[in-house]
C-alpha atoms as a PDB file:
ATOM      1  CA  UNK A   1     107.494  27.849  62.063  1.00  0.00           C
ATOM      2  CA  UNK A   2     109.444  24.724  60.988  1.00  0.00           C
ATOM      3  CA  UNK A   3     112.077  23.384  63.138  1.00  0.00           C
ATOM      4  CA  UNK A   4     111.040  24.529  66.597  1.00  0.00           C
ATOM      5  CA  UNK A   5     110.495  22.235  69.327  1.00  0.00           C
ATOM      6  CA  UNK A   6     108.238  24.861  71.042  1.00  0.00           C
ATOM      7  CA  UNK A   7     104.411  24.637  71.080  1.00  0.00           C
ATOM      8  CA  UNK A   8     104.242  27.832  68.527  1.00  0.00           C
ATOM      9  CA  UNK A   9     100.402  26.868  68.288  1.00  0.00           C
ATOM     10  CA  UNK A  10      99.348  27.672  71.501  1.00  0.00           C
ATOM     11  CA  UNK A  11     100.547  31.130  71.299  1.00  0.00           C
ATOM     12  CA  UNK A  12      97.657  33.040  70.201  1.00  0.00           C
ATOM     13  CA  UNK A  13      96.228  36.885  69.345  1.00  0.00           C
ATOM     14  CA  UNK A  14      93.677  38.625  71.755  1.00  0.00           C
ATOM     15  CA  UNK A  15      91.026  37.195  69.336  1.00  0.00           C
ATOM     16  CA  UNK A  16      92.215  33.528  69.564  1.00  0.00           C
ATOM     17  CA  UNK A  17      93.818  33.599  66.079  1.00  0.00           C
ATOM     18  CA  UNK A  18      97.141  31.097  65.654  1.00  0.00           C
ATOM     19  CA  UNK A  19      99.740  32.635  63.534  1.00  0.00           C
ATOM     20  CA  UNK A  20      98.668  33.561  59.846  1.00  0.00           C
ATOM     21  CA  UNK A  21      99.644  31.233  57.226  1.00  0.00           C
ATOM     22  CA  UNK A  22      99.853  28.331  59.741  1.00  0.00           C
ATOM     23  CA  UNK A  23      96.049  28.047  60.712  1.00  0.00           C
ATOM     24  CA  UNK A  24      95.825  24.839  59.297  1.00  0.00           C
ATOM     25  CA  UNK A  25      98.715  23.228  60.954  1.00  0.00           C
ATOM     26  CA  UNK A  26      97.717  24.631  64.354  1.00  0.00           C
ATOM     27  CA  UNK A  27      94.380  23.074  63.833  1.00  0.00           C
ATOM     28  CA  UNK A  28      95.679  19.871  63.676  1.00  0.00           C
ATOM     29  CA  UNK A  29      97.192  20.276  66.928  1.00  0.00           C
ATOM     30  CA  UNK A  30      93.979  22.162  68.632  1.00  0.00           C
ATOM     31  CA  UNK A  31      92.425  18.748  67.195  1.00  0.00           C
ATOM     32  CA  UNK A  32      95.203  16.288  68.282  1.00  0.00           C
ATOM     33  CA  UNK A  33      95.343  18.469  71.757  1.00  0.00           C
ATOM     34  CA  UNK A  34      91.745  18.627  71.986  1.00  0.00           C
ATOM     35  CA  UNK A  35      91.625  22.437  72.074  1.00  0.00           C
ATOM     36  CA  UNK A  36      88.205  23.766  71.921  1.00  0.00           C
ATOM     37  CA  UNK A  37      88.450  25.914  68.551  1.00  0.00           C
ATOM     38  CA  UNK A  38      85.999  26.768  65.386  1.00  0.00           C
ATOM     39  CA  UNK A  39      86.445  27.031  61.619  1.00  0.00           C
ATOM     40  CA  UNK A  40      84.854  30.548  59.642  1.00  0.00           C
ATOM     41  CA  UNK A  41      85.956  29.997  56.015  1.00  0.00           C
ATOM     42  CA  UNK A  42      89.899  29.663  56.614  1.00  0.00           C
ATOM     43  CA  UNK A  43      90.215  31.371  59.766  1.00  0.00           C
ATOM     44  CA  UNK A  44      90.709  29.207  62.798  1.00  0.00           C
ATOM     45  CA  UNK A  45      89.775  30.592  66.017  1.00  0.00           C
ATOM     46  CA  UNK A  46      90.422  28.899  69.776  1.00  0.00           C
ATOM     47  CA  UNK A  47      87.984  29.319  72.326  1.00  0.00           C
ATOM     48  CA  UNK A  48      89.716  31.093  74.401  1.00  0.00           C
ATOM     49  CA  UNK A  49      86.978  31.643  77.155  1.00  0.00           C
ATOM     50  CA  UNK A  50      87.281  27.638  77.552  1.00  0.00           C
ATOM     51  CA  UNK A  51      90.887  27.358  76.972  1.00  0.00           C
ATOM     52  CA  UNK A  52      92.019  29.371  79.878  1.00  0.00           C
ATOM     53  CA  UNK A  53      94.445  27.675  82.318  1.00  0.00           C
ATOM     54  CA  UNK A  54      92.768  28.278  85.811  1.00  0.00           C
ATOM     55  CA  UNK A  55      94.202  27.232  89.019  1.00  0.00           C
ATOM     56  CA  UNK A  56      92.103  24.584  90.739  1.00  0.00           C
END
């Protein structure tokens, strides 16, 4: 994931799940973004239910 000027972090699975082996580093930016996510042991998990883009 190194190297890329894209916002890898933001791409999730259907469960909310970042890429493995980069959970903590997407954390970081869910925290620095403000993205509503949880911890369970190691696995990171965004809210996805309150991080849905909706058109105002």
């Amino acid at each position: 994931m190194d190297g890329h000027d894209l916002a890898w972090w933001k791409v999730v699975d259907a469960s909310g799940h970042p890429p493995q082996n980069s959970e903590e580093t997407a954390a970081q930016h869910y925290e620095d973004e403000g993205i509503p996510f949880h911890r369970a042991g190691e696995r990171v998990t965004v809210n996805l239910s309150e991080s849905r883009w909706q058109i105002r």
